[in-house]
Protein backbone atom coordinates (compact mmCIF):
# COMPACT_ATOMS: atom_id res chain seq x y z
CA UNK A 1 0.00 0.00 0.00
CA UNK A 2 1.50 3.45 -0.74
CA UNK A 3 0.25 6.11 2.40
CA UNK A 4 1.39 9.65 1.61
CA UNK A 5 3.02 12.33 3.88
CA UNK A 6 3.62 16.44 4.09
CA UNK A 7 7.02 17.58 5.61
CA UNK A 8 5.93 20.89 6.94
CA UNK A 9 8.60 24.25 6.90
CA UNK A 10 10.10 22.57 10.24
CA UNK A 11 10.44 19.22 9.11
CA UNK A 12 11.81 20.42 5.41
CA UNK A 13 14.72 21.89 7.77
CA UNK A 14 15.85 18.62 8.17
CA UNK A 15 14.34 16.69 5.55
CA UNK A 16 17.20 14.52 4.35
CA UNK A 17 17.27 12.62 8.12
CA UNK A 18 13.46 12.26 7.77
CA UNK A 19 13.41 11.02 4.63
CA UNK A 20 16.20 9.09 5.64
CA UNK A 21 14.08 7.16 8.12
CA UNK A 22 11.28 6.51 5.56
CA UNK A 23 14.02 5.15 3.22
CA UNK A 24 15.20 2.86 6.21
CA UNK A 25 11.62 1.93 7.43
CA UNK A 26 9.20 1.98 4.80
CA UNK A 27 10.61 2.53 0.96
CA UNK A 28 10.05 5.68 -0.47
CA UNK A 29 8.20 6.27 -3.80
CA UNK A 30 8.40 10.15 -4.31
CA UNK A 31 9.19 13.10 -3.36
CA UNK A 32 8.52 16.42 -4.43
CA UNK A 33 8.73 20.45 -2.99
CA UNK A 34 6.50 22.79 -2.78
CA UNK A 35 5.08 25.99 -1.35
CA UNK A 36 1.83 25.61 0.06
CA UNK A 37 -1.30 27.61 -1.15
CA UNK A 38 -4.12 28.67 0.40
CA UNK A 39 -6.57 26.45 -1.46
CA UNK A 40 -4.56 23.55 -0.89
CA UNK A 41 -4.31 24.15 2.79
CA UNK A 42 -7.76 24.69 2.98
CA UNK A 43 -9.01 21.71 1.23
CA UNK A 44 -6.65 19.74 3.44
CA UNK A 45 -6.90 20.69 6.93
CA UNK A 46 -10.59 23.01 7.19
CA UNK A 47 -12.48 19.73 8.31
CA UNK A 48 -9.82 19.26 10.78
CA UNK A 49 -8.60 22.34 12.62
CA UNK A 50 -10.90 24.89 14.36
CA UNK A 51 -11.43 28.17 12.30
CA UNK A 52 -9.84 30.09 14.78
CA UNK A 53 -6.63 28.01 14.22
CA UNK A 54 -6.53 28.27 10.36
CA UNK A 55 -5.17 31.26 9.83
CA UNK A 56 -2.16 30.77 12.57
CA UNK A 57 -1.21 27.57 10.96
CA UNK A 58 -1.90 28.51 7.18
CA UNK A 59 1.07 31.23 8.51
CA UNK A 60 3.29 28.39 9.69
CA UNK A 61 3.31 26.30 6.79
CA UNK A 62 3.76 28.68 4.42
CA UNK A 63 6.60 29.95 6.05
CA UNK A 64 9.11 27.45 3.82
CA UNK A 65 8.78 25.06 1.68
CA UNK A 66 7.39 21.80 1.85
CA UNK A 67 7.36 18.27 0.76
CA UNK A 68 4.89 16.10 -0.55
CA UNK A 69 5.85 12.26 -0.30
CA UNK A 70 5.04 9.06 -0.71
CA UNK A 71 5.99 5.65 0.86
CA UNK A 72 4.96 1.92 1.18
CA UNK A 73 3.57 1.10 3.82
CA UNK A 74 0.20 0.66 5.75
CA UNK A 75 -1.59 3.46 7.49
CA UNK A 76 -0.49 1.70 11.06
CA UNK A 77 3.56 1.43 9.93
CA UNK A 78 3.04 5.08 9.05
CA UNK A 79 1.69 6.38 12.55
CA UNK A 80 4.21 4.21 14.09
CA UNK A 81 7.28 5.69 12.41
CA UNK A 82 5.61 9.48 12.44
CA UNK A 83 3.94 9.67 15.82
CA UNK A 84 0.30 9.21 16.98
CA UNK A 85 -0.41 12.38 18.85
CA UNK A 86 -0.25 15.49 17.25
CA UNK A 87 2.13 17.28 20.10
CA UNK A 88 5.47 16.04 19.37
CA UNK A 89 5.74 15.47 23.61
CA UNK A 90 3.11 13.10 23.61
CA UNK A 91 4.84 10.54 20.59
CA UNK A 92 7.09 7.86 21.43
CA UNK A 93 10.80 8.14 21.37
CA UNK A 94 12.00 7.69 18.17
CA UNK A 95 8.90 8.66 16.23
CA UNK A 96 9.67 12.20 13.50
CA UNK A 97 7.25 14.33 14.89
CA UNK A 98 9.08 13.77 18.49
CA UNK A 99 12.69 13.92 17.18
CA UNK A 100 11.59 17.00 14.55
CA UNK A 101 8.86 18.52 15.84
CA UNK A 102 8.98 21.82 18.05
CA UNK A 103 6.14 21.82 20.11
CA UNK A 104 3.42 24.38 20.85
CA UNK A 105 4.23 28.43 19.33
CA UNK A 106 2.85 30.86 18.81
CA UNK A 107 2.43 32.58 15.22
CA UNK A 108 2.76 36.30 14.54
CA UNK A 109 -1.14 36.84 14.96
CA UNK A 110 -0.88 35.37 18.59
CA UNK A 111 -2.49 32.29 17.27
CA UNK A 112 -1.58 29.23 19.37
CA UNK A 113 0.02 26.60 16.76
CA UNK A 114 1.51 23.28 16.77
CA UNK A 115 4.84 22.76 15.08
CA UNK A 116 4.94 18.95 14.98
CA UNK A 117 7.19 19.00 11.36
CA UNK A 118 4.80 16.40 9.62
CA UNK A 119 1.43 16.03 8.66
CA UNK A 120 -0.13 12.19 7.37
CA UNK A 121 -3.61 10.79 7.05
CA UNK A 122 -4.87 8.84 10.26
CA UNK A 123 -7.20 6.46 8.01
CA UNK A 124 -7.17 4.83 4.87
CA UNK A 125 -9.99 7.52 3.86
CA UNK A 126 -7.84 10.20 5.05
CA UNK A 127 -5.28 8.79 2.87
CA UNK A 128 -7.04 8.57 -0.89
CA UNK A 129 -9.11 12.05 0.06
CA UNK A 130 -6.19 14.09 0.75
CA UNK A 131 -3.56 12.59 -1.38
CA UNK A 132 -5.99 13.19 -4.30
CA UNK A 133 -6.62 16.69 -3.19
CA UNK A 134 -2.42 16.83 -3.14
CA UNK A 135 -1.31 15.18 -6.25
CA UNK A 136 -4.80 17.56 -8.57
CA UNK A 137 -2.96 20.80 -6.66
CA UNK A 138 0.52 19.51 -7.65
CA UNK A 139 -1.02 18.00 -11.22
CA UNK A 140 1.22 15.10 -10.71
């Protein structure tokens, strides 16, 4: 099964040593970088983070680039290797968001954010939905 995942502006800091551990793990597909838009963003996370969120982290990932990927593996290898919980704190040892994430910010509006360096689908649903929406924004 391929899952997909987002390196957000933290994680593309250090991107080669993530990638590296989906490489070691998992098997990597693709890769590709990008700058996230607002369409995108919205299409990706407004059924998933509160409106009064959206703008704060809409400012946080387009702060740098990021990277759309690919990998096999199931959805349960993924959350393993990436971290269940979104706070970085919370994820085992080991996991990228706990390694590569920086915690809870705040953005330039005073918005409360999460800087956890990856994003990935929690369900197979999650998965086709969002990669779709991904792969039409990045015509790949």
């Amino acid at each position: 099964m391929t899952t997909f995942f987002l390196l957000k502006p933290d994680g593309y800091e250090r991107k080669d040593e993530i990638i590296g551990k989906f490489f070691s793990k998992t098997g990597l597909v693709s890769c590709i970088d990008f700058e996230m838009d607002r369409g995108l963003f919205d299409s990706i996370y407004a059924n998933s983070v509160p409106p009064e969120k959206m703008d704060g982290i809409f400012e946080y990932l387009t702060s740098g680039l990021c990277t759309f990927g690919e990998s096999y593996n199931s959805i349960e290898e993924l959350l393993s290797l990436t971290g269940r919980h979104s706070m970085p704190e919370l994820c085992a040892q080991g996991t990228i968001r706990r390694e590569f994430g920086k915690g809870v910010v705040m953005s330039s509006q005073g918005i409360e954010i999460i800087r956890n360096a990856i994003h990935r689908p929690k369900t197979l649903i999650q998965n086709s939905v969002q990669s779709k929406l991904i792969r039409e924004n990045l015509r790949l």
